[in-house]
PDB file of N, CA and C in Angstrom:
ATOM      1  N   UNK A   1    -139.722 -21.655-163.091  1.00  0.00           N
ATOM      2  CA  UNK A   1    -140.185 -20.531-162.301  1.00  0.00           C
ATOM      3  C   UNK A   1    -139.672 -20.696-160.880  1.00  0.00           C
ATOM      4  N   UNK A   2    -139.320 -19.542-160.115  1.00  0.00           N
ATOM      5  CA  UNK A   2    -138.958 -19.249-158.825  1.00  0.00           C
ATOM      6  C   UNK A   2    -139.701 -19.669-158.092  1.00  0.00           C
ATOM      7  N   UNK A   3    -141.043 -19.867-157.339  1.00  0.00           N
ATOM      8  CA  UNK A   3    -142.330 -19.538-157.322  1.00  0.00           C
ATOM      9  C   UNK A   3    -141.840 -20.295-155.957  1.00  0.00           C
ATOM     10  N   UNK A   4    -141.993 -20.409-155.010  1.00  0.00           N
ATOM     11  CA  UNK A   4    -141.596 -20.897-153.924  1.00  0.00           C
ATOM     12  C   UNK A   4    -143.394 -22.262-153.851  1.00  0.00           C
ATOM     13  N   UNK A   5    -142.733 -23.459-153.249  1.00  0.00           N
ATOM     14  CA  UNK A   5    -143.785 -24.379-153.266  1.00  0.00           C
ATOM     15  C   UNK A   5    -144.932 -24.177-152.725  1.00  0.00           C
ATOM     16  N   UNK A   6    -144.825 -23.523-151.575  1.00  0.00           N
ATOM     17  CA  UNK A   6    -146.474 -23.226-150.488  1.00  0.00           C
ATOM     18  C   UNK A   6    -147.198 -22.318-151.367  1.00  0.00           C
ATOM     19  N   UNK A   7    -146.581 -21.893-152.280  1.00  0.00           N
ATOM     20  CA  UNK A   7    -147.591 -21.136-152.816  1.00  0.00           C
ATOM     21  C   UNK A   7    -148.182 -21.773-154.291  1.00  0.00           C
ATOM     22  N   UNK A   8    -148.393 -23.279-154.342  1.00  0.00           N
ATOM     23  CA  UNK A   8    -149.522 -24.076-154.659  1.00  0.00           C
ATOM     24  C   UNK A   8    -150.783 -24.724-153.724  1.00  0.00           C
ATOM     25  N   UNK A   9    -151.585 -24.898-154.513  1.00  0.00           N
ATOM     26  CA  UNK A   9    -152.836 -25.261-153.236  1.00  0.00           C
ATOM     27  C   UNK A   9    -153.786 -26.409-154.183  1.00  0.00           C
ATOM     28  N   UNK A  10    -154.057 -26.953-153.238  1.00  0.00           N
ATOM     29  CA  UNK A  10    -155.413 -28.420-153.979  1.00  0.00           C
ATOM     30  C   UNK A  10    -156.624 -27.895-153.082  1.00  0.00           C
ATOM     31  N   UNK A  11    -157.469 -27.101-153.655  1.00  0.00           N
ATOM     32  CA  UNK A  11    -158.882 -27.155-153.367  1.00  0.00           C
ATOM     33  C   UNK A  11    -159.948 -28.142-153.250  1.00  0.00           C
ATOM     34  N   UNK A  12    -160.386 -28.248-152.681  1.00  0.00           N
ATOM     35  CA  UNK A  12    -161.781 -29.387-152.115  1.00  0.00           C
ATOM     36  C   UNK A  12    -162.984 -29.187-152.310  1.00  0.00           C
ATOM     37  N   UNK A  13    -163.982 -29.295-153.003  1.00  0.00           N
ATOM     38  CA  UNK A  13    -165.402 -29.106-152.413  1.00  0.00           C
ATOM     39  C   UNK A  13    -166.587 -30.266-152.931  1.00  0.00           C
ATOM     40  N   UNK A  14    -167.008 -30.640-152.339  1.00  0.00           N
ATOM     41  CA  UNK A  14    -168.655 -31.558-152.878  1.00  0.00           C
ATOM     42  C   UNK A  14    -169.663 -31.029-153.341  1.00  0.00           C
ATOM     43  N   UNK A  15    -169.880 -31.431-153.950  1.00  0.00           N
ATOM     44  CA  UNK A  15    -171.706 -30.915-154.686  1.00  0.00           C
ATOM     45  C   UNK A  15    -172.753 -31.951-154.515  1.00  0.00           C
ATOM     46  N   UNK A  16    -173.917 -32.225-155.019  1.00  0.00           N
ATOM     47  CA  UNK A  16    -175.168 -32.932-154.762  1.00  0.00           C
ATOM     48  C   UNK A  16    -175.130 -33.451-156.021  1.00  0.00           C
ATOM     49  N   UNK A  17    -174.712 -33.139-157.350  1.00  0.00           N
ATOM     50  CA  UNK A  17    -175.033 -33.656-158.859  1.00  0.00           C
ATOM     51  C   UNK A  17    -173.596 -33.684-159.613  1.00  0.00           C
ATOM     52  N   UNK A  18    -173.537 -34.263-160.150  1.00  0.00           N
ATOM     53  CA  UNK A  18    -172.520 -34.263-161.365  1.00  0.00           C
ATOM     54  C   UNK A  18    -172.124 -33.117-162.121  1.00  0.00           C
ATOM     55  N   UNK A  19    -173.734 -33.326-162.954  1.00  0.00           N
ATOM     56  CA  UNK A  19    -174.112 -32.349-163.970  1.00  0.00           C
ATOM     57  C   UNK A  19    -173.364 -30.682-162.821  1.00  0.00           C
ATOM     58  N   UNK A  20    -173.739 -30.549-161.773  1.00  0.00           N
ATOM     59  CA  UNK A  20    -173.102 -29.307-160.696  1.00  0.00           C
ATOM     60  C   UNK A  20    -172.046 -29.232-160.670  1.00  0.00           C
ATOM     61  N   UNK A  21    -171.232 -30.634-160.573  1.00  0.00           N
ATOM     62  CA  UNK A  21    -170.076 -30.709-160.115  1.00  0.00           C
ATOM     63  C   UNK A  21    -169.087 -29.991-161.572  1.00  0.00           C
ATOM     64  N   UNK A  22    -169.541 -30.332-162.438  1.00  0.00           N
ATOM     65  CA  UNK A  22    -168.750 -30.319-163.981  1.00  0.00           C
ATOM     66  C   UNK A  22    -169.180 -28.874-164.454  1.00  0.00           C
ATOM     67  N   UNK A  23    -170.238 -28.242-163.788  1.00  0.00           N
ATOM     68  CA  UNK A  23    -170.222 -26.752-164.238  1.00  0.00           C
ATOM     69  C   UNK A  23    -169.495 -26.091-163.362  1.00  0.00           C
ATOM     70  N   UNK A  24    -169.424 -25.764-161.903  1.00  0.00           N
ATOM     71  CA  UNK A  24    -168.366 -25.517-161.486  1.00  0.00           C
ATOM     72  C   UNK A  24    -167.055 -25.950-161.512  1.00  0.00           C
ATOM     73  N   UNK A  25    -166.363 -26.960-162.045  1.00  0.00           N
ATOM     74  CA  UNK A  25    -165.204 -27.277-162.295  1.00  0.00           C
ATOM     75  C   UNK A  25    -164.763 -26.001-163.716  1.00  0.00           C
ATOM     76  N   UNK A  26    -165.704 -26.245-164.728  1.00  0.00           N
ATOM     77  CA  UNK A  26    -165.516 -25.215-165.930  1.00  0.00           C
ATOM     78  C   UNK A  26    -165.564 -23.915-165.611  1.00  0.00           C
ATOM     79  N   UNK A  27    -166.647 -24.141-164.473  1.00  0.00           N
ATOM     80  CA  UNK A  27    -166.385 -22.129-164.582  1.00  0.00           C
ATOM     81  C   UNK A  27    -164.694 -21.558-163.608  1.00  0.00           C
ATOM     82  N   UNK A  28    -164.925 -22.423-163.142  1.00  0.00           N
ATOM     83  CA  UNK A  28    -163.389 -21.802-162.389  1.00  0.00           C
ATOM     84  C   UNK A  28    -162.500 -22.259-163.010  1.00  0.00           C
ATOM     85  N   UNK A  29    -162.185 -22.582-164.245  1.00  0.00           N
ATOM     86  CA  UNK A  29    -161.354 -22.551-164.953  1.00  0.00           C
ATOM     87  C   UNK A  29    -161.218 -22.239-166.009  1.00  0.00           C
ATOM     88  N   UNK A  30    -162.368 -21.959-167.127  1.00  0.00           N
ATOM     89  CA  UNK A  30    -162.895 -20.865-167.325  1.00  0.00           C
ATOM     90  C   UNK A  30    -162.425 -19.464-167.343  1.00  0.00           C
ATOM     91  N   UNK A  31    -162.517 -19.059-165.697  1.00  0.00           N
ATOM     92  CA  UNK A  31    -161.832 -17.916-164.789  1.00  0.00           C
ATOM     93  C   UNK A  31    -160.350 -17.827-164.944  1.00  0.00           C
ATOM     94  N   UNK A  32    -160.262 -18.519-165.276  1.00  0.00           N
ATOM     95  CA  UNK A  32    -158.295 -18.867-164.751  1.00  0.00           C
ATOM     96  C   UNK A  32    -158.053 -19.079-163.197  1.00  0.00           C
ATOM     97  N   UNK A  33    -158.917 -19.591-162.853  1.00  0.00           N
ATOM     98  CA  UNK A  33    -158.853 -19.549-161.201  1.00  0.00           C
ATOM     99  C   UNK A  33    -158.347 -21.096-160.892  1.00  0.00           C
ATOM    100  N   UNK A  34    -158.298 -21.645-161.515  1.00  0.00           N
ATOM    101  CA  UNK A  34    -157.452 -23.193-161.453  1.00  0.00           C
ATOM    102  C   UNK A  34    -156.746 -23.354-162.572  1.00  0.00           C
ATOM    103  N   UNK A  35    -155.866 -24.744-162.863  1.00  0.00           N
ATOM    104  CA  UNK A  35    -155.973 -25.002-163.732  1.00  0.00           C
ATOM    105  C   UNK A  35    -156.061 -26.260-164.150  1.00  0.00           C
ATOM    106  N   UNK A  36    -156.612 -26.696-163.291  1.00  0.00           N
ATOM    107  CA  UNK A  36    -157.404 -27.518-163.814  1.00  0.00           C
ATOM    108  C   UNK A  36    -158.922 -28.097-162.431  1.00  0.00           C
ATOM    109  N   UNK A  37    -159.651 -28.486-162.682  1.00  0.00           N
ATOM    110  CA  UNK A  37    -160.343 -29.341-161.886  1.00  0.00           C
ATOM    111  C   UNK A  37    -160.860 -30.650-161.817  1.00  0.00           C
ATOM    112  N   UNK A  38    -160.743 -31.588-161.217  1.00  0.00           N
ATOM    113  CA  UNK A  38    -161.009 -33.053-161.579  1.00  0.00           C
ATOM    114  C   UNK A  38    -162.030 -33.171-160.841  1.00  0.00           C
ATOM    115  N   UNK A  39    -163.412 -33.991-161.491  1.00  0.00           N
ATOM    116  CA  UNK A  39    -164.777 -34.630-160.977  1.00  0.00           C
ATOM    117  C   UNK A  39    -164.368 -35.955-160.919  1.00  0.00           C
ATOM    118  N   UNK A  40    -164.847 -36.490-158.948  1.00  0.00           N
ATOM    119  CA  UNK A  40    -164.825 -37.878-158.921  1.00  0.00           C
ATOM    120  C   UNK A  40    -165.895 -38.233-158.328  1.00  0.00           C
ATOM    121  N   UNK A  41    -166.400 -39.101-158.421  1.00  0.00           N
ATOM    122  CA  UNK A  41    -167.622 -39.795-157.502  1.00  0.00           C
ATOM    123  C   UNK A  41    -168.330 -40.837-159.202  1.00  0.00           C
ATOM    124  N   UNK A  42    -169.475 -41.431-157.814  1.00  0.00           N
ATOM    125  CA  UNK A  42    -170.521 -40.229-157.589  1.00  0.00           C
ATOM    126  C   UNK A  42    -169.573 -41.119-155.539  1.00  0.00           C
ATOM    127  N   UNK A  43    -169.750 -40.261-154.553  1.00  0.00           N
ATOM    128  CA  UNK A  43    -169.265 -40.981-152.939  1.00  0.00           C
ATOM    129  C   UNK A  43    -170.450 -41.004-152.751  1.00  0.00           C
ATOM    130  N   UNK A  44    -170.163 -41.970-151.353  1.00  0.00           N
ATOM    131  CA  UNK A  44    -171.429 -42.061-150.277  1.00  0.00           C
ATOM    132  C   UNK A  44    -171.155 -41.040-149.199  1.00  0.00           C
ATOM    133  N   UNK A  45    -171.944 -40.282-148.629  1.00  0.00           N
ATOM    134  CA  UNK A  45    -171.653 -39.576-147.591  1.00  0.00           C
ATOM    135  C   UNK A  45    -172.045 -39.358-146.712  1.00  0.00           C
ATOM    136  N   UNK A  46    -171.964 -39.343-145.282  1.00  0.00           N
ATOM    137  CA  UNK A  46    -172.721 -39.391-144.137  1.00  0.00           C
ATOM    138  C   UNK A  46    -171.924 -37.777-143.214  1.00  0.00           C
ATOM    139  N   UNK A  47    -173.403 -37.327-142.812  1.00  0.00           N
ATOM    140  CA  UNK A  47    -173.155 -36.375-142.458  1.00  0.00           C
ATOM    141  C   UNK A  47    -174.491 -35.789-141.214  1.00  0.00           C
ATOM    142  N   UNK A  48    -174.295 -34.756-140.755  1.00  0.00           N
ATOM    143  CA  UNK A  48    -174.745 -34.162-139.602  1.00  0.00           C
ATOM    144  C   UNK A  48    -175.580 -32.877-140.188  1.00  0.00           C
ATOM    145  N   UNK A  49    -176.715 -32.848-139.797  1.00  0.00           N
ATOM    146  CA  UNK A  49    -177.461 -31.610-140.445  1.00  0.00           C
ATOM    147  C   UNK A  49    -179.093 -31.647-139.672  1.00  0.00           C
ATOM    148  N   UNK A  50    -179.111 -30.468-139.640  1.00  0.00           N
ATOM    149  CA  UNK A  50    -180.140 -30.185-138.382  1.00  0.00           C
ATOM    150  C   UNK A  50    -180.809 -31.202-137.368  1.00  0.00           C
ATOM    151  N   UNK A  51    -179.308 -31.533-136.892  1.00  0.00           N
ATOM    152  CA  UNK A  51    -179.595 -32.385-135.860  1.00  0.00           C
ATOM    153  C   UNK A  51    -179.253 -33.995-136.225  1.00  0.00           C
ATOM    154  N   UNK A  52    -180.073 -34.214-137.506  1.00  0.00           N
ATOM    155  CA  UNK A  52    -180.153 -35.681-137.749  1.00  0.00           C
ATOM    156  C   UNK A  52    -178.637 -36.278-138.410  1.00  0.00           C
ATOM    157  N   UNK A  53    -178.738 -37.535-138.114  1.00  0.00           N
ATOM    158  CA  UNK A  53    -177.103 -37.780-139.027  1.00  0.00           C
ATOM    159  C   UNK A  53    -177.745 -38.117-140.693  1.00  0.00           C
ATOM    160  N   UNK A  54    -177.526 -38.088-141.712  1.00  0.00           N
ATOM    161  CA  UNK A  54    -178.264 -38.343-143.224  1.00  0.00           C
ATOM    162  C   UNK A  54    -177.075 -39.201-143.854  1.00  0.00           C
ATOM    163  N   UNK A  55    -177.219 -39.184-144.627  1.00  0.00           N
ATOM    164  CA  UNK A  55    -176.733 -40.149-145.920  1.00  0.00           C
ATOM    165  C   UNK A  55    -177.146 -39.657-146.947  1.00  0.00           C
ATOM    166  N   UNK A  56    -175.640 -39.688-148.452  1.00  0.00           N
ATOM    167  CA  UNK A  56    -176.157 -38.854-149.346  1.00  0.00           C
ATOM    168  C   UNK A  56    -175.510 -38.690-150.794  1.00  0.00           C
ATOM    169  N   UNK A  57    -175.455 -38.900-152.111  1.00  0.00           N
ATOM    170  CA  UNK A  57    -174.379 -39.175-152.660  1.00  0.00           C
ATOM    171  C   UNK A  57    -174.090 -37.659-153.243  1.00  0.00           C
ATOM    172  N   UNK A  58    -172.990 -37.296-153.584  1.00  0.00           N
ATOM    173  CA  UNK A  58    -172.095 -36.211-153.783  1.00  0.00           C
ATOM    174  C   UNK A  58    -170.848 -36.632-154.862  1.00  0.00           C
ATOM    175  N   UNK A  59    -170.384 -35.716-155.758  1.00  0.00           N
ATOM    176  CA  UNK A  59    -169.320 -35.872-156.501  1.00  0.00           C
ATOM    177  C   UNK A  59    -168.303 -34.864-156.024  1.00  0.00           C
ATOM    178  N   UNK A  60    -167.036 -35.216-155.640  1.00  0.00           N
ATOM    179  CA  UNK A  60    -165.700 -33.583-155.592  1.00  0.00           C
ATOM    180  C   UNK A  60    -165.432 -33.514-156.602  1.00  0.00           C
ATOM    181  N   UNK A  61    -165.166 -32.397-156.330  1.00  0.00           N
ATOM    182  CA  UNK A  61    -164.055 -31.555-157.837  1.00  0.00           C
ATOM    183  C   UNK A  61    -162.815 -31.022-156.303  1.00  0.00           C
ATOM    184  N   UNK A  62    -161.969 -31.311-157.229  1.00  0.00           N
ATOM    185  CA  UNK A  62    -160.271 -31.303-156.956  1.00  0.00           C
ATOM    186  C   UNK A  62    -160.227 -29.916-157.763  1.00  0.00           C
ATOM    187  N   UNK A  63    -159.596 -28.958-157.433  1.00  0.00           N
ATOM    188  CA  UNK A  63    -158.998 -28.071-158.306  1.00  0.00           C
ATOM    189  C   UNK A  63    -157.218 -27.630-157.615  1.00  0.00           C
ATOM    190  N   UNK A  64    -156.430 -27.682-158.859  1.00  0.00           N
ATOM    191  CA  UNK A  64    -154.750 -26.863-158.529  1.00  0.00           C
ATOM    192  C   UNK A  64    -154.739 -25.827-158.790  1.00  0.00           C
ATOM    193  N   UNK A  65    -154.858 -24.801-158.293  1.00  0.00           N
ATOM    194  CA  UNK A  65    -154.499 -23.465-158.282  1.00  0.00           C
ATOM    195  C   UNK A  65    -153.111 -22.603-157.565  1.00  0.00           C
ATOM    196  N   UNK A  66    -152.825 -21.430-157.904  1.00  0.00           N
ATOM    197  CA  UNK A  66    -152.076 -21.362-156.855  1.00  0.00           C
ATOM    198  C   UNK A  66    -152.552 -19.910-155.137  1.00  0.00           C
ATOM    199  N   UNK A  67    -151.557 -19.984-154.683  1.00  0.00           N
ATOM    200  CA  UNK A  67    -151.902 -19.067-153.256  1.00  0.00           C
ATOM    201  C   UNK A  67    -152.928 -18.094-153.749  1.00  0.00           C
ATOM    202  N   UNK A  68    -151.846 -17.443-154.935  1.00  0.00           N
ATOM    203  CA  UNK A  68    -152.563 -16.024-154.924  1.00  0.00           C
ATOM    204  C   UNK A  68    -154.068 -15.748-155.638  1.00  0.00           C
ATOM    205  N   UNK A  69    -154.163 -17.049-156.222  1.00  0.00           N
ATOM    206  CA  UNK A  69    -155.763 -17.339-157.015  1.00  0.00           C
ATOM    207  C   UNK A  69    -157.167 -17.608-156.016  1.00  0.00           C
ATOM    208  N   UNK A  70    -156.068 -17.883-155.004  1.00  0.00           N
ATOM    209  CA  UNK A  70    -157.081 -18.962-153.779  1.00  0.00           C
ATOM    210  C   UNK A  70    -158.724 -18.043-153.112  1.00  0.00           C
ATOM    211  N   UNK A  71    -158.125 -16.914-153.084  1.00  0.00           N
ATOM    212  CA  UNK A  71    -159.336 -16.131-152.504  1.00  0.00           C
ATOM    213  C   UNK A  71    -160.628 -15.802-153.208  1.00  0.00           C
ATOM    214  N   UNK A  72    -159.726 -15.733-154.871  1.00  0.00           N
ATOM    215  CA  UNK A  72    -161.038 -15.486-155.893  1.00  0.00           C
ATOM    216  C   UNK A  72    -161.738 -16.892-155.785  1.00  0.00           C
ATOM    217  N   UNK A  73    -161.259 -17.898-156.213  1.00  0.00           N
ATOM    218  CA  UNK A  73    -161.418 -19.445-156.442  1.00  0.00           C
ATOM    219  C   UNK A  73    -162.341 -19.592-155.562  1.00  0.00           C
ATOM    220  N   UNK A  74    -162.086 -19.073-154.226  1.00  0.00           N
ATOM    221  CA  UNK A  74    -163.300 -19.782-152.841  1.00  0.00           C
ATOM    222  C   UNK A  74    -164.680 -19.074-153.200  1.00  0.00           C
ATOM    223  N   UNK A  75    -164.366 -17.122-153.574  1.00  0.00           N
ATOM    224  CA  UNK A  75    -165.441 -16.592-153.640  1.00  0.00           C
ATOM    225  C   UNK A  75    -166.259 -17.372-154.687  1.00  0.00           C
ATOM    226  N   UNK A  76    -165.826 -17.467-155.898  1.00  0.00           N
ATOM    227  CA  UNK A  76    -166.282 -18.130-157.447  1.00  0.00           C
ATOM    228  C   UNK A  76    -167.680 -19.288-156.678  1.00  0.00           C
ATOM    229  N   UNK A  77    -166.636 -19.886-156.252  1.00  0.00           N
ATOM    230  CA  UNK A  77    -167.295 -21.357-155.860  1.00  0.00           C
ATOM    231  C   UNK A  77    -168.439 -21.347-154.946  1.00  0.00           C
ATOM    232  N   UNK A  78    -168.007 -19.910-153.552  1.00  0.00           N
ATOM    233  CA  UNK A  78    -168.782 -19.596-152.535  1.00  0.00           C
ATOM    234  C   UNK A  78    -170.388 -19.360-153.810  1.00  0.00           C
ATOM    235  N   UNK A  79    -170.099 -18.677-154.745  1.00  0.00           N
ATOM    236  CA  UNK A  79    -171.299 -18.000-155.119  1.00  0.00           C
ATOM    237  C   UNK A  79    -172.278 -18.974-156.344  1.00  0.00           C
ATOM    238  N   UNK A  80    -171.377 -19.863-157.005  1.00  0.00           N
ATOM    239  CA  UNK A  80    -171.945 -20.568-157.458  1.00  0.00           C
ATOM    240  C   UNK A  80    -172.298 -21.790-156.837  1.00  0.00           C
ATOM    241  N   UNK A  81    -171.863 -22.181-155.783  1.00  0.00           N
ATOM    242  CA  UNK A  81    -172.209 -23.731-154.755  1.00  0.00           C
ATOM    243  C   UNK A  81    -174.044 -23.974-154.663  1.00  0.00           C
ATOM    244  N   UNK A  82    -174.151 -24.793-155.159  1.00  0.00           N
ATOM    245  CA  UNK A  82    -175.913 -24.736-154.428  1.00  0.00           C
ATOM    246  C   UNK A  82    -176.011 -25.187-153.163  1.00  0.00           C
ATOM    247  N   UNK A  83    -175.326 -25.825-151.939  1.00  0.00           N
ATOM    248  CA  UNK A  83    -175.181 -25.363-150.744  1.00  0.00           C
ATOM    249  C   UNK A  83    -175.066 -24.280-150.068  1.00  0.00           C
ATOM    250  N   UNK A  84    -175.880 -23.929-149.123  1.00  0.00           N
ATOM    251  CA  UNK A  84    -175.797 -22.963-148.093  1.00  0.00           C
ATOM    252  C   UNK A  84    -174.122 -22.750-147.387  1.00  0.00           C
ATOM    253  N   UNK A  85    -173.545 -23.875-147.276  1.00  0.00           N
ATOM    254  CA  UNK A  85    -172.475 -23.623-146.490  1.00  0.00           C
ATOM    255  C   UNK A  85    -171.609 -24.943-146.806  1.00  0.00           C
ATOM    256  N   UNK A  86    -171.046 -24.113-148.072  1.00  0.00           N
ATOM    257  CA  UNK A  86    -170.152 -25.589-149.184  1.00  0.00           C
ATOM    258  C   UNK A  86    -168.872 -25.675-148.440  1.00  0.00           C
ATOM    259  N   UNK A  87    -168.440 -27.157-148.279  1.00  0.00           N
ATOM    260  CA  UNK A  87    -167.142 -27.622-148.133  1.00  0.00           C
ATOM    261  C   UNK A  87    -166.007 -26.631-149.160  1.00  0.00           C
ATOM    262  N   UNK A  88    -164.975 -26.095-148.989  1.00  0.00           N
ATOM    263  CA  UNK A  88    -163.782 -25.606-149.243  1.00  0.00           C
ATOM    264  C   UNK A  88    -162.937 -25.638-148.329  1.00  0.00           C
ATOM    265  N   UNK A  89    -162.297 -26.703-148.651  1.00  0.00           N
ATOM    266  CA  UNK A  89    -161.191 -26.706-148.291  1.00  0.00           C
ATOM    267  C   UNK A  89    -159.731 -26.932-149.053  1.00  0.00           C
ATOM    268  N   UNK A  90    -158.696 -26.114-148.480  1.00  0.00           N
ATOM    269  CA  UNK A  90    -156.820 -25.635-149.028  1.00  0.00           C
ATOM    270  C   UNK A  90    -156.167 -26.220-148.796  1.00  0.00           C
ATOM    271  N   UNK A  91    -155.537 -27.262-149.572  1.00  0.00           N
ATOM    272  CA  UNK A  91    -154.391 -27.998-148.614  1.00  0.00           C
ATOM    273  C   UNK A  91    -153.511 -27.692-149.630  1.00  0.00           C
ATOM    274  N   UNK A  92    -151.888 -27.449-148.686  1.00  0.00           N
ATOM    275  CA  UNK A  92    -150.549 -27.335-149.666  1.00  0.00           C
ATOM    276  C   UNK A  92    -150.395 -28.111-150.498  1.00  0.00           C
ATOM    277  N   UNK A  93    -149.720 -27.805-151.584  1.00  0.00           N
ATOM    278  CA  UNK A  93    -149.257 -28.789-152.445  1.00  0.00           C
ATOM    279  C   UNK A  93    -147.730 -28.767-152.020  1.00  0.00           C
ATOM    280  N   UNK A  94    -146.901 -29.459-151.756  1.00  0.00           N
ATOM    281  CA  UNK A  94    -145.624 -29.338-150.768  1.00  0.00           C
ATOM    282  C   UNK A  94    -145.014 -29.669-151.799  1.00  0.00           C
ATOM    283  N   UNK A  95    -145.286 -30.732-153.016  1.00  0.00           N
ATOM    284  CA  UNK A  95    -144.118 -31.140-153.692  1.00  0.00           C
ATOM    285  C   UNK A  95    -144.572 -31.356-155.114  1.00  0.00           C
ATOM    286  N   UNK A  96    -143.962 -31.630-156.046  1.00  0.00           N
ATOM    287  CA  UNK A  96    -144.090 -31.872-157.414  1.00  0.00           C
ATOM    288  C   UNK A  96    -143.188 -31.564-158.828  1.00  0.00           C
ATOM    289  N   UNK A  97    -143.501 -32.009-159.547  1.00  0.00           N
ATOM    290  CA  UNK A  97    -142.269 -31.787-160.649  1.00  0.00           C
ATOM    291  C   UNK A  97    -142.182 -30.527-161.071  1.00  0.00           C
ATOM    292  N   UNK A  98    -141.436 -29.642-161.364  1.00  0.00           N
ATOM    293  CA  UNK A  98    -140.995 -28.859-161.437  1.00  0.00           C
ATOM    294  C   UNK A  98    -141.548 -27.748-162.794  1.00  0.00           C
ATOM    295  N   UNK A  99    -141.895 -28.863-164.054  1.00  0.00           N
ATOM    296  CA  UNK A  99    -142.869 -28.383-165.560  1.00  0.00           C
ATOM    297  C   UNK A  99    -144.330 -28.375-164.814  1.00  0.00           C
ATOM    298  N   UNK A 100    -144.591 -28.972-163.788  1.00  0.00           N
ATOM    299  CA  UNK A 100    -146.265 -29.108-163.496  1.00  0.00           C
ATOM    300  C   UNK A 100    -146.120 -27.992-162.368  1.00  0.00           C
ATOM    301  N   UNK A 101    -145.899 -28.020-162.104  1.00  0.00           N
ATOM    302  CA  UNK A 101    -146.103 -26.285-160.840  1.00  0.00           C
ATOM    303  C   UNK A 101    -145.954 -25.062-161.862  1.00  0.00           C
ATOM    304  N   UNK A 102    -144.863 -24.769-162.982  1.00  0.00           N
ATOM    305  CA  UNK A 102    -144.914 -23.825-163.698  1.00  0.00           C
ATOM    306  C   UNK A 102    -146.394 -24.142-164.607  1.00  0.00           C
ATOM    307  N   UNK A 103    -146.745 -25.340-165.034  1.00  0.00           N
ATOM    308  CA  UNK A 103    -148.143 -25.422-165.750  1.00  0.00           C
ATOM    309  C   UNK A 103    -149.253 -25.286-164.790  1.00  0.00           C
ATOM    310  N   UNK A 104    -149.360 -25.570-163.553  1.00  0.00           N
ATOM    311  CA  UNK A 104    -150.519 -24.409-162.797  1.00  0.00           C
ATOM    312  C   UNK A 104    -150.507 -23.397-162.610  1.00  0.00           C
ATOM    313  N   UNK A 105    -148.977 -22.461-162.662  1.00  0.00           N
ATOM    314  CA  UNK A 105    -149.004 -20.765-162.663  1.00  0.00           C
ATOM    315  C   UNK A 105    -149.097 -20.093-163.924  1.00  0.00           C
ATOM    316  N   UNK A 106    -148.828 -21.037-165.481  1.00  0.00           N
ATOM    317  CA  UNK A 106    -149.583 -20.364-166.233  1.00  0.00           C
ATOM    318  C   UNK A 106    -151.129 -20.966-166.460  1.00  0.00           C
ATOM    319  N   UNK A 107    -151.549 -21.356-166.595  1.00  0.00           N
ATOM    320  CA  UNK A 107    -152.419 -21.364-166.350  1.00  0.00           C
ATOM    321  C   UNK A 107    -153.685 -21.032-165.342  1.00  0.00           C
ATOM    322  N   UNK A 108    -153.066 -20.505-164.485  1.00  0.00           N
ATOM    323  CA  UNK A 108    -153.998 -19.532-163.804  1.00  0.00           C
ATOM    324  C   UNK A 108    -153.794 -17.811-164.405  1.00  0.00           C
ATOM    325  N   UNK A 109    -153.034 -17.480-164.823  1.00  0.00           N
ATOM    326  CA  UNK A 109    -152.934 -16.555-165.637  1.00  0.00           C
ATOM    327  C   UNK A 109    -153.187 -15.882-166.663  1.00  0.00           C
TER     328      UNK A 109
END
């Protein structure tokens, strides 16, 4: 495929449970909105929240999608997150083999 590289993306986000983390990984793919998502943890995490600093364990899900999936993918996640105000974050995918970039654009499809 033609598909120019910036227009792959590695999605980011944390959850509070596993069991959370692995239903949103399925449903957005599921969707065709990735294609795939990987659960890692469980992390330790330290963070800032009304005021106090906390501590806290969390699992990510990794998802590859590409550009043009990216907006549904955030909403998906925006609406299923049980956080008020979930980590998402886009970073390029700049490089990779050439059968695995065409296997994240069909598969978002």
């Amino acid at each position: 495929m033609d598909e120019d590289l910036s227009t792959y993306v590695l999605v980011m986000t944390t959850v509070d449970t596993k069991d959370g983390a692995d239903k949103l990984s399925r449903a957005v793919v599921d969707a065709r909105l990735a294609a795939s998502g990987q659960v890692t943890g469980p992390i330790e995490t330290t963070y800032r929240h009304l005021g106090e600093v906390a501590q806290g364990t969390e699992w990510q899900v990794l998802f590859r999608t590409t550009g043009d999936r990216l907006p549904e993918l955030e909403a998906l996640v925006s609406a299923e997150h049980p956080y008020d105000s979930p980590e998402i974050i886009s970073l390029p995918i700049l490089s990779g083999p050439p059968a695995y970039l065409e296997w994240i654009t069909r598969a978002t499809r």
